[in-house]
PDB file of N, CA and C in Angstrom:
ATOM      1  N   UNK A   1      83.164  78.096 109.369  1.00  0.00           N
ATOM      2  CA  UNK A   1      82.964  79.221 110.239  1.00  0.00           C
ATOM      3  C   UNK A   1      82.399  80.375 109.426  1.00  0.00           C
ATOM      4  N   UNK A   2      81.242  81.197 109.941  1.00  0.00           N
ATOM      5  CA  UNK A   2      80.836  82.142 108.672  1.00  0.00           C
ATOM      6  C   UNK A   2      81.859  83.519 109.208  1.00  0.00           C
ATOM      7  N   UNK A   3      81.278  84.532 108.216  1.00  0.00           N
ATOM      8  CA  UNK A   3      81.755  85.532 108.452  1.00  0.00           C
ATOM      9  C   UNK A   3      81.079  86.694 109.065  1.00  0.00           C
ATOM     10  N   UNK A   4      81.752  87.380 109.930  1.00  0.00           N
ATOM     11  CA  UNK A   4      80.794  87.993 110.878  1.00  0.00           C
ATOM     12  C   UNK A   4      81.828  89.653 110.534  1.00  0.00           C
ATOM     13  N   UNK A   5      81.074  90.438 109.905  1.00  0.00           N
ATOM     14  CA  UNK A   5      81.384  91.635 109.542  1.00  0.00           C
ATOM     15  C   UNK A   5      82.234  92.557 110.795  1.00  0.00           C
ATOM     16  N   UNK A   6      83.152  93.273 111.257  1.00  0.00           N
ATOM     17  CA  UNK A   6      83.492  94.039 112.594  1.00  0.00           C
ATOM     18  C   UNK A   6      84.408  94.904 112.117  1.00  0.00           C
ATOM     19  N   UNK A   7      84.787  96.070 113.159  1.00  0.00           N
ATOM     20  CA  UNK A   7      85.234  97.450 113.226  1.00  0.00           C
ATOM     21  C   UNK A   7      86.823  97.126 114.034  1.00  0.00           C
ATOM     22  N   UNK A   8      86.869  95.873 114.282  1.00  0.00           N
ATOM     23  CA  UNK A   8      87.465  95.423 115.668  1.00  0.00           C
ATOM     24  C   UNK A   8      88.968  95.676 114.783  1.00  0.00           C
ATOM     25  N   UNK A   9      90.383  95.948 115.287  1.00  0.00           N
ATOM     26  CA  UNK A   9      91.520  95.602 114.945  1.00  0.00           C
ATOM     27  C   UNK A   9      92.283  94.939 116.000  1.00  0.00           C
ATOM     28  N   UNK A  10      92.903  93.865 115.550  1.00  0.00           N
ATOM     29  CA  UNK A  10      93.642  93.089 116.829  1.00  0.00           C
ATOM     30  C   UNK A  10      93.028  91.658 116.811  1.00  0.00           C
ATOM     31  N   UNK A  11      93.259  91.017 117.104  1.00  0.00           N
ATOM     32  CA  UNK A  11      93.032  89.206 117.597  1.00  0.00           C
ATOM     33  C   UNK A  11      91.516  89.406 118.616  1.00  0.00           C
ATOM     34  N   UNK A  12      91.018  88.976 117.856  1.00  0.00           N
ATOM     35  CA  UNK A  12      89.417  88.947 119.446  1.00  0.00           C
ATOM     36  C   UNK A  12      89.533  87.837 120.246  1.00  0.00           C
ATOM     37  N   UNK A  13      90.359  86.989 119.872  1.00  0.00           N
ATOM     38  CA  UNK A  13      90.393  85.750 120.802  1.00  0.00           C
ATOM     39  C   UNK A  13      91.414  86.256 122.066  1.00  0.00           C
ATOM     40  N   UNK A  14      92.341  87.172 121.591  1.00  0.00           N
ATOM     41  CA  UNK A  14      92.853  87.766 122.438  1.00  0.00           C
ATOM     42  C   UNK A  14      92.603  88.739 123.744  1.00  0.00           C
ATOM     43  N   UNK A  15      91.796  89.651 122.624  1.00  0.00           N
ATOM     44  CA  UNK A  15      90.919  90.621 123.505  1.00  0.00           C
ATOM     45  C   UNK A  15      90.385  89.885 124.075  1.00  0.00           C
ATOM     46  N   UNK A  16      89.302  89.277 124.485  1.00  0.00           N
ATOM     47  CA  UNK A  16      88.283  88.267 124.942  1.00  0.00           C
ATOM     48  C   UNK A  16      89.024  87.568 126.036  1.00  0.00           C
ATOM     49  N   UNK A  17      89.970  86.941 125.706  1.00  0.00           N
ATOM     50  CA  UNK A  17      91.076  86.737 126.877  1.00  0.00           C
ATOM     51  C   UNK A  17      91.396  87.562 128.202  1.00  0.00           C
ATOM     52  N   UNK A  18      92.355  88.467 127.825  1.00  0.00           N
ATOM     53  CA  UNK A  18      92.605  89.514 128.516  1.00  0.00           C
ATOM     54  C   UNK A  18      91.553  90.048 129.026  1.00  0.00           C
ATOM     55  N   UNK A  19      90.512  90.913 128.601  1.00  0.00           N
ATOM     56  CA  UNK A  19      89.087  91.189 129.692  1.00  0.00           C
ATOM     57  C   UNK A  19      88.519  89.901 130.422  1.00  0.00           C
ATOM     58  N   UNK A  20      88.671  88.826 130.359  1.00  0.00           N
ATOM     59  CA  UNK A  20      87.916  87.968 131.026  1.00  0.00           C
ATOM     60  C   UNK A  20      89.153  87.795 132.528  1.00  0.00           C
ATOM     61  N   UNK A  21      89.982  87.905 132.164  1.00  0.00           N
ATOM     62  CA  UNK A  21      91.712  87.594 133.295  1.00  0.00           C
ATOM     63  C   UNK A  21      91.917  88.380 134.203  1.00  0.00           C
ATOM     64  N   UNK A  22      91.503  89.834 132.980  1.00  0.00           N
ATOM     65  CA  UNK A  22      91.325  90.769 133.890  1.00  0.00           C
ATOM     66  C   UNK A  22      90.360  91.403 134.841  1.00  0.00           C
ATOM     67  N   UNK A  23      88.888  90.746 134.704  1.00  0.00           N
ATOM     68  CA  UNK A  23      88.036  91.142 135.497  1.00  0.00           C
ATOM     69  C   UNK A  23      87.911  90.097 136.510  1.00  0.00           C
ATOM     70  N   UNK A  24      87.847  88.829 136.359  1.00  0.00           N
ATOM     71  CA  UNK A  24      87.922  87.847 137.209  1.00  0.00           C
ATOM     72  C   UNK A  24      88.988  87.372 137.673  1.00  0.00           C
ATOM     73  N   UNK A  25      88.755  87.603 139.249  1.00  0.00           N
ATOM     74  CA  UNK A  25      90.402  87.428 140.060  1.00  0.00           C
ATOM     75  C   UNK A  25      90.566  86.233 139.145  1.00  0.00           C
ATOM     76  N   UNK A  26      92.198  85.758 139.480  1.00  0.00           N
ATOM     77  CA  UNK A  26      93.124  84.658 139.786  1.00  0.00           C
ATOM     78  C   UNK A  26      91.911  83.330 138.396  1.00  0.00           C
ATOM     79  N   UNK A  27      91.890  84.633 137.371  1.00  0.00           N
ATOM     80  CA  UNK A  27      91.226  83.600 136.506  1.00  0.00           C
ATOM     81  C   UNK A  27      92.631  82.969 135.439  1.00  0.00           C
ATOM     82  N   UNK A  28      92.171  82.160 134.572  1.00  0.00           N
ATOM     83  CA  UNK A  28      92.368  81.413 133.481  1.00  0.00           C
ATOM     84  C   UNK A  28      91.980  81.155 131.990  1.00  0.00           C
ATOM     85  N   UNK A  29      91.749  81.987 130.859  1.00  0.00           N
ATOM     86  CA  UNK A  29      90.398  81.912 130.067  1.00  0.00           C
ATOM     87  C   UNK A  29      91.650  81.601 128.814  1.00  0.00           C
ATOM     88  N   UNK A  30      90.481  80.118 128.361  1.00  0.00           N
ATOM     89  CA  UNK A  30      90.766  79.669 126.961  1.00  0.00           C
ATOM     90  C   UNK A  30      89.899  79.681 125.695  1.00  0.00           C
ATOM     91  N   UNK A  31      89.942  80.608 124.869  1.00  0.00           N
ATOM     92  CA  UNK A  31      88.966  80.947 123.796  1.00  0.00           C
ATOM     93  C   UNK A  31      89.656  80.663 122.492  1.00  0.00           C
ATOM     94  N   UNK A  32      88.604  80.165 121.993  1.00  0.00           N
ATOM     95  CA  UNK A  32      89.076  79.958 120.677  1.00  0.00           C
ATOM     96  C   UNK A  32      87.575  79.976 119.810  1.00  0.00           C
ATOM     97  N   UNK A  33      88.164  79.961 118.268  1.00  0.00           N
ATOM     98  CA  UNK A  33      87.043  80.530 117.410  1.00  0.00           C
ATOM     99  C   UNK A  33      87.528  81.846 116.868  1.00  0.00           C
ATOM    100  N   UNK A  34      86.409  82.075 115.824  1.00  0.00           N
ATOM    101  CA  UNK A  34      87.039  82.898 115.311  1.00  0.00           C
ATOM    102  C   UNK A  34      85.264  83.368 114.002  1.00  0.00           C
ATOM    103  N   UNK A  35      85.618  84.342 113.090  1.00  0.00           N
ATOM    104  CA  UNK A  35      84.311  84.480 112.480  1.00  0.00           C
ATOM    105  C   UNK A  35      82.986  85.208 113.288  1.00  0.00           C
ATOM    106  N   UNK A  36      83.647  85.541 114.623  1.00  0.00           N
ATOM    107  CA  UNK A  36      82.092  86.288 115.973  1.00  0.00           C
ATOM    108  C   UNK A  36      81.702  85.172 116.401  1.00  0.00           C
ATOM    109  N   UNK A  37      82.038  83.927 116.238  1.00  0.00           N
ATOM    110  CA  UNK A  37      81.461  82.892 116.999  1.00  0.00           C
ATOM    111  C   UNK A  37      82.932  82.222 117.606  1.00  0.00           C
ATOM    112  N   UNK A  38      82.556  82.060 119.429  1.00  0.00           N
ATOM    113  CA  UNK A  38      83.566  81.905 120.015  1.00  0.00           C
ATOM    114  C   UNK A  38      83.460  80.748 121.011  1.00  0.00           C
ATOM    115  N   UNK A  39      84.393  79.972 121.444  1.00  0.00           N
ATOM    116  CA  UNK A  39      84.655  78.488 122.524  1.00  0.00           C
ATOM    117  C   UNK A  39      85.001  79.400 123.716  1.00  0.00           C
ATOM    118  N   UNK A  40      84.630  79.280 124.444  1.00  0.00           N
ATOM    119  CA  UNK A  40      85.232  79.757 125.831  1.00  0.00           C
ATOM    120  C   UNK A  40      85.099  78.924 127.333  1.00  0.00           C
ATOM    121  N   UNK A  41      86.372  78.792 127.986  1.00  0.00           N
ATOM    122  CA  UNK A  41      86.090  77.845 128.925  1.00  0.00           C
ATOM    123  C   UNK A  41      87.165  78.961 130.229  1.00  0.00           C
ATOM    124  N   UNK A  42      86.599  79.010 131.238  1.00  0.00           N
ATOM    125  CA  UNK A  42      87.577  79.518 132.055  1.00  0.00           C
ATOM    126  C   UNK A  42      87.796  79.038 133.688  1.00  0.00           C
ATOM    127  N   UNK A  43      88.725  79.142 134.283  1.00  0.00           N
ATOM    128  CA  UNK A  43      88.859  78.235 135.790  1.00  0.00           C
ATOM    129  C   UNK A  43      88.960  79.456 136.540  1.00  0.00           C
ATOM    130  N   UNK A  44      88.596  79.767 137.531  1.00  0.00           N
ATOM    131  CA  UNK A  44      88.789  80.330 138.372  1.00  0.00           C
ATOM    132  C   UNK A  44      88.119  80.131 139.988  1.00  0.00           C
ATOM    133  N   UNK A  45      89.320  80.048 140.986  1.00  0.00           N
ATOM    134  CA  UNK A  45      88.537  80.169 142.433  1.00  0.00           C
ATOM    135  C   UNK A  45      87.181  81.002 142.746  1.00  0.00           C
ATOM    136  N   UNK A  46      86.949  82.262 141.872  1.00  0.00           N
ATOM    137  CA  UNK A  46      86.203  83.099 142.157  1.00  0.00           C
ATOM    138  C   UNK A  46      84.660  82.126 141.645  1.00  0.00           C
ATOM    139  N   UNK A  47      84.267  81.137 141.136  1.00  0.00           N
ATOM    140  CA  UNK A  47      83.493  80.455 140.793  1.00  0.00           C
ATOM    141  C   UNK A  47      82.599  79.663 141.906  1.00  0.00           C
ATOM    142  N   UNK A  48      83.836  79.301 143.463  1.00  0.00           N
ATOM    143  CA  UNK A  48      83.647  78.379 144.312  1.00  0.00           C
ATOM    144  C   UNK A  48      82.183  78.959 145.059  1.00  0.00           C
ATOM    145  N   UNK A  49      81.349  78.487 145.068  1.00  0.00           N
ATOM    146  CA  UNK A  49      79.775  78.795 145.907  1.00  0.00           C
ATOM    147  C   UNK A  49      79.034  78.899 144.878  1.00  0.00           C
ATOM    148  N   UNK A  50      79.432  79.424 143.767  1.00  0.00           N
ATOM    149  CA  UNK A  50      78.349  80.176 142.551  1.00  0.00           C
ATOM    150  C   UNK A  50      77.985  78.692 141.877  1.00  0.00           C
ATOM    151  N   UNK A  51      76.526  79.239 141.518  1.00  0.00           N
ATOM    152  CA  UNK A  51      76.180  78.236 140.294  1.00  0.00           C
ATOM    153  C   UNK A  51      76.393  78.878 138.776  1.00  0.00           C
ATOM    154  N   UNK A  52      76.209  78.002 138.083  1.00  0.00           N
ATOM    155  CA  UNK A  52      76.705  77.748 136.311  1.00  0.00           C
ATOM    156  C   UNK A  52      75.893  79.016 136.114  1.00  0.00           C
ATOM    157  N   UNK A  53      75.226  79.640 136.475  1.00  0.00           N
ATOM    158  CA  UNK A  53      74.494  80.739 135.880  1.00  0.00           C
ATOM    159  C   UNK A  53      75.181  82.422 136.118  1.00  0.00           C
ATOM    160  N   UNK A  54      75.243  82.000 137.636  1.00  0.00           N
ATOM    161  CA  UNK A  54      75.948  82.966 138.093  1.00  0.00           C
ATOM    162  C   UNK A  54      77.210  83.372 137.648  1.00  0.00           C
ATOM    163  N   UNK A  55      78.114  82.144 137.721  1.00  0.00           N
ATOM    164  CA  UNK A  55      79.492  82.164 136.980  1.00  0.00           C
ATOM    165  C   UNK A  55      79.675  82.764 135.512  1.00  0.00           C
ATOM    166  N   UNK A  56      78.650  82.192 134.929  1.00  0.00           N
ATOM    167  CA  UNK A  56      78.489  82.119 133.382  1.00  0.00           C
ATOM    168  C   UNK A  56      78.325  83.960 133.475  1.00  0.00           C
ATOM    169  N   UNK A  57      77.352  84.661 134.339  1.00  0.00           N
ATOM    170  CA  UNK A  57      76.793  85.946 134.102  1.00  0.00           C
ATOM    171  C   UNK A  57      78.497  87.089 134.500  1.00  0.00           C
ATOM    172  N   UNK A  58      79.333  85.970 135.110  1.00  0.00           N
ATOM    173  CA  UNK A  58      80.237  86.944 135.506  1.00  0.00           C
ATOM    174  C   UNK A  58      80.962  87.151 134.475  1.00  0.00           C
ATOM    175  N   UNK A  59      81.134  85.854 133.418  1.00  0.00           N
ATOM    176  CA  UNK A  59      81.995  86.112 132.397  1.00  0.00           C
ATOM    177  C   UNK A  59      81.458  87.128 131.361  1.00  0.00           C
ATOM    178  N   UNK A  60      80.434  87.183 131.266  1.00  0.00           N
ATOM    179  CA  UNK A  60      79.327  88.108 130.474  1.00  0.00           C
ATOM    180  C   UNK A  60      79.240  89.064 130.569  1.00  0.00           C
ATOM    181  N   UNK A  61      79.226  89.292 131.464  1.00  0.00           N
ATOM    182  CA  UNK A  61      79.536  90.819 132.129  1.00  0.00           C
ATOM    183  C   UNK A  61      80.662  91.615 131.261  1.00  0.00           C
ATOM    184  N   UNK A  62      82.083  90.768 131.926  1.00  0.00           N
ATOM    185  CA  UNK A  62      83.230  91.077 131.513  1.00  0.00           C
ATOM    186  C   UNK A  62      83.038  91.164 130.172  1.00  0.00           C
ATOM    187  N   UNK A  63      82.489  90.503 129.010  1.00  0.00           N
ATOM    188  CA  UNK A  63      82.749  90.856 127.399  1.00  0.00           C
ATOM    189  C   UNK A  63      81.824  91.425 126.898  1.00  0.00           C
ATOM    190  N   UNK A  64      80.654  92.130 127.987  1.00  0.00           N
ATOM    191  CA  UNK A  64      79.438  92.832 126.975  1.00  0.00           C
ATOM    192  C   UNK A  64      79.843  94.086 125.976  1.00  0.00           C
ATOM    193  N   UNK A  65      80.876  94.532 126.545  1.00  0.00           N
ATOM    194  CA  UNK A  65      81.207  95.451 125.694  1.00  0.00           C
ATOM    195  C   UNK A  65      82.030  94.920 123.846  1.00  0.00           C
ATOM    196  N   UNK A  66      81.968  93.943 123.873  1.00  0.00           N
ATOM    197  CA  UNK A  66      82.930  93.287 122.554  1.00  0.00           C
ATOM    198  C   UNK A  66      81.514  92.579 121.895  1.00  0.00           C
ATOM    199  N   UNK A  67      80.580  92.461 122.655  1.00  0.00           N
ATOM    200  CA  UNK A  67      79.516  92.146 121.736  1.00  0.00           C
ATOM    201  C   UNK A  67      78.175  93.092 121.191  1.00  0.00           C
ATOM    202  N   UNK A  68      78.498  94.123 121.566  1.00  0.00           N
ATOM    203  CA  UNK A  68      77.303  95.454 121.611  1.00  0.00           C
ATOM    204  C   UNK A  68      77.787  96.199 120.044  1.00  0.00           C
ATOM    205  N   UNK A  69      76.515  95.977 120.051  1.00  0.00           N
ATOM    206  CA  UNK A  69      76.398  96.885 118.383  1.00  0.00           C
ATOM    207  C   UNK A  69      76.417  96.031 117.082  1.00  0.00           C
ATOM    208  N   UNK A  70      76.238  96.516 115.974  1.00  0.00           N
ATOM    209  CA  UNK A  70      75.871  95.720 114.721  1.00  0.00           C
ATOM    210  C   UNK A  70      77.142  95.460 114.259  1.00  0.00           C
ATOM    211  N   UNK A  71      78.518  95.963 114.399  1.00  0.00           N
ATOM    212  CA  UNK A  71      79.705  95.311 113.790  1.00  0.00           C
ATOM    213  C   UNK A  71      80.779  95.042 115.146  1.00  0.00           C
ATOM    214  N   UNK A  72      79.483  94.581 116.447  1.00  0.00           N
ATOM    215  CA  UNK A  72      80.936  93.806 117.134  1.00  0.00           C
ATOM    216  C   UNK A  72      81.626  92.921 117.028  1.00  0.00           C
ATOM    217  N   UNK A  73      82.870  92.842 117.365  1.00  0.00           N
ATOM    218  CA  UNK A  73      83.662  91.749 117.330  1.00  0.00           C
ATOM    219  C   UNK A  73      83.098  90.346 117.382  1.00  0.00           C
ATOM    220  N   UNK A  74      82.151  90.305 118.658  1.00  0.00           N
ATOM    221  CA  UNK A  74      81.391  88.654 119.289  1.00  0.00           C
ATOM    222  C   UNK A  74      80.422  88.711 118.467  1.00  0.00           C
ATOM    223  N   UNK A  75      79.860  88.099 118.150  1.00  0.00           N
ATOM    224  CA  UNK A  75      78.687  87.758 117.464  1.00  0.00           C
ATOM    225  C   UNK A  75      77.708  86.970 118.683  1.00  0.00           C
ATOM    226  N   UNK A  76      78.613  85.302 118.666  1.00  0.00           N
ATOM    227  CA  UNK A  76      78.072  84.663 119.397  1.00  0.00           C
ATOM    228  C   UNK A  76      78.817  83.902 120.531  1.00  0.00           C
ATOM    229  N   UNK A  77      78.677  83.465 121.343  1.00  0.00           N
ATOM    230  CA  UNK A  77      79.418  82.651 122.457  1.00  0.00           C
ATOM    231  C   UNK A  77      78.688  81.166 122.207  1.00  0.00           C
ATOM    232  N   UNK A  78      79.290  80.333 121.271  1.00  0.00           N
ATOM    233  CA  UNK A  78      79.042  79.280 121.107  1.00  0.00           C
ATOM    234  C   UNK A  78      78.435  78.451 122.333  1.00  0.00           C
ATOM    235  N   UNK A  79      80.087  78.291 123.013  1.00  0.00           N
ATOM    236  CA  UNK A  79      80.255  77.225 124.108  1.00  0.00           C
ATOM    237  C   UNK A  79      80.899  78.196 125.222  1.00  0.00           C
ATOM    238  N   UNK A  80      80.412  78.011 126.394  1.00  0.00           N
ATOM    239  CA  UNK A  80      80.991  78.619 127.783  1.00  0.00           C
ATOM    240  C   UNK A  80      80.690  77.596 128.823  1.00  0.00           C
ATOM    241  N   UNK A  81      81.940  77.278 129.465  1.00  0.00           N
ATOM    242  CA  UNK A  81      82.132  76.601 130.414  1.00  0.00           C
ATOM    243  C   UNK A  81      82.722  77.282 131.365  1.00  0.00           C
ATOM    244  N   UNK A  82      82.779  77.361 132.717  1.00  0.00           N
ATOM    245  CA  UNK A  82      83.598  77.953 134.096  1.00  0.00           C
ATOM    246  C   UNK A  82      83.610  76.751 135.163  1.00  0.00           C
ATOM    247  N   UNK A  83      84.493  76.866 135.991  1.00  0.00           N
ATOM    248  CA  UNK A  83      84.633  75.734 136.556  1.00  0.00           C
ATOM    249  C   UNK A  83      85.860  76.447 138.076  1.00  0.00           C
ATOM    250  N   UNK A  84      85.685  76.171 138.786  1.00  0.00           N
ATOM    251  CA  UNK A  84      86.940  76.000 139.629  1.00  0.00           C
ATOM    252  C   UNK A  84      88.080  75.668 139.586  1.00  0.00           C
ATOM    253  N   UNK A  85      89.717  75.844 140.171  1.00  0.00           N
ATOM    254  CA  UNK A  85      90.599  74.651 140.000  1.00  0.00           C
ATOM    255  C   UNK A  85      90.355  73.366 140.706  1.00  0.00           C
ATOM    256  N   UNK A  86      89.663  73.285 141.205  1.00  0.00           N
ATOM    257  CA  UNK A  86      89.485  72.224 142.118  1.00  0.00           C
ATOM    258  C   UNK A  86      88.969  71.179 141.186  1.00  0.00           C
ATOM    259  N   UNK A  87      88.001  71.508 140.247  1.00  0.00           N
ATOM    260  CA  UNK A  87      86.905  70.767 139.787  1.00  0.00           C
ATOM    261  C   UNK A  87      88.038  70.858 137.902  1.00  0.00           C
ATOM    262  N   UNK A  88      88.599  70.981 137.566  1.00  0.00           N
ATOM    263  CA  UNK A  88      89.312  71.206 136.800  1.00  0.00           C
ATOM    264  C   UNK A  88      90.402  69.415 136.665  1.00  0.00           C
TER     265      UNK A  88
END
């Protein structure tokens, strides 16, 4: 995993968590990684009609602020998956 320089104090896998739970109803988010490069997979009903793009843009939304600027926390979003419970 390289090293990705940041200003950040606290767990980012955490942070990253919590804003994603908290912006998307009745979500679920599992992140892992570490170094600004991050796994992220999350379930939520709010997914049901949307396509992979759309979904994907909602989670994005929610963490643009943890990736903005030259010593943010995110670097990169490796892997992102969203999905429904249904499809889960």
């Amino acid at each position: 995993m390289s090293h990705h320089p940041t200003d950040f104090k606290g767990s980012v896998t955490d942070a990253l968590r919590e804003v994603i739970e908290g912006a998307i109803p009745d979500s679920k988010a599992e992140v892992t990684g570490g170094g600004g490069h991050f796994t992220i997979a999350v379930v939520s009903p709010a997914f049901a009609g949307l396509g992979m793009l759309a979904s994907q843009r909602l989670v994005y939304s929610a963490i643009a602020h943890l990736m903005k600027g030259d010593a943010a926390p995110v670097h990169a979003v490796d892997s992102l998956t969203t999905r429904t419970p249904a499809a889960s």
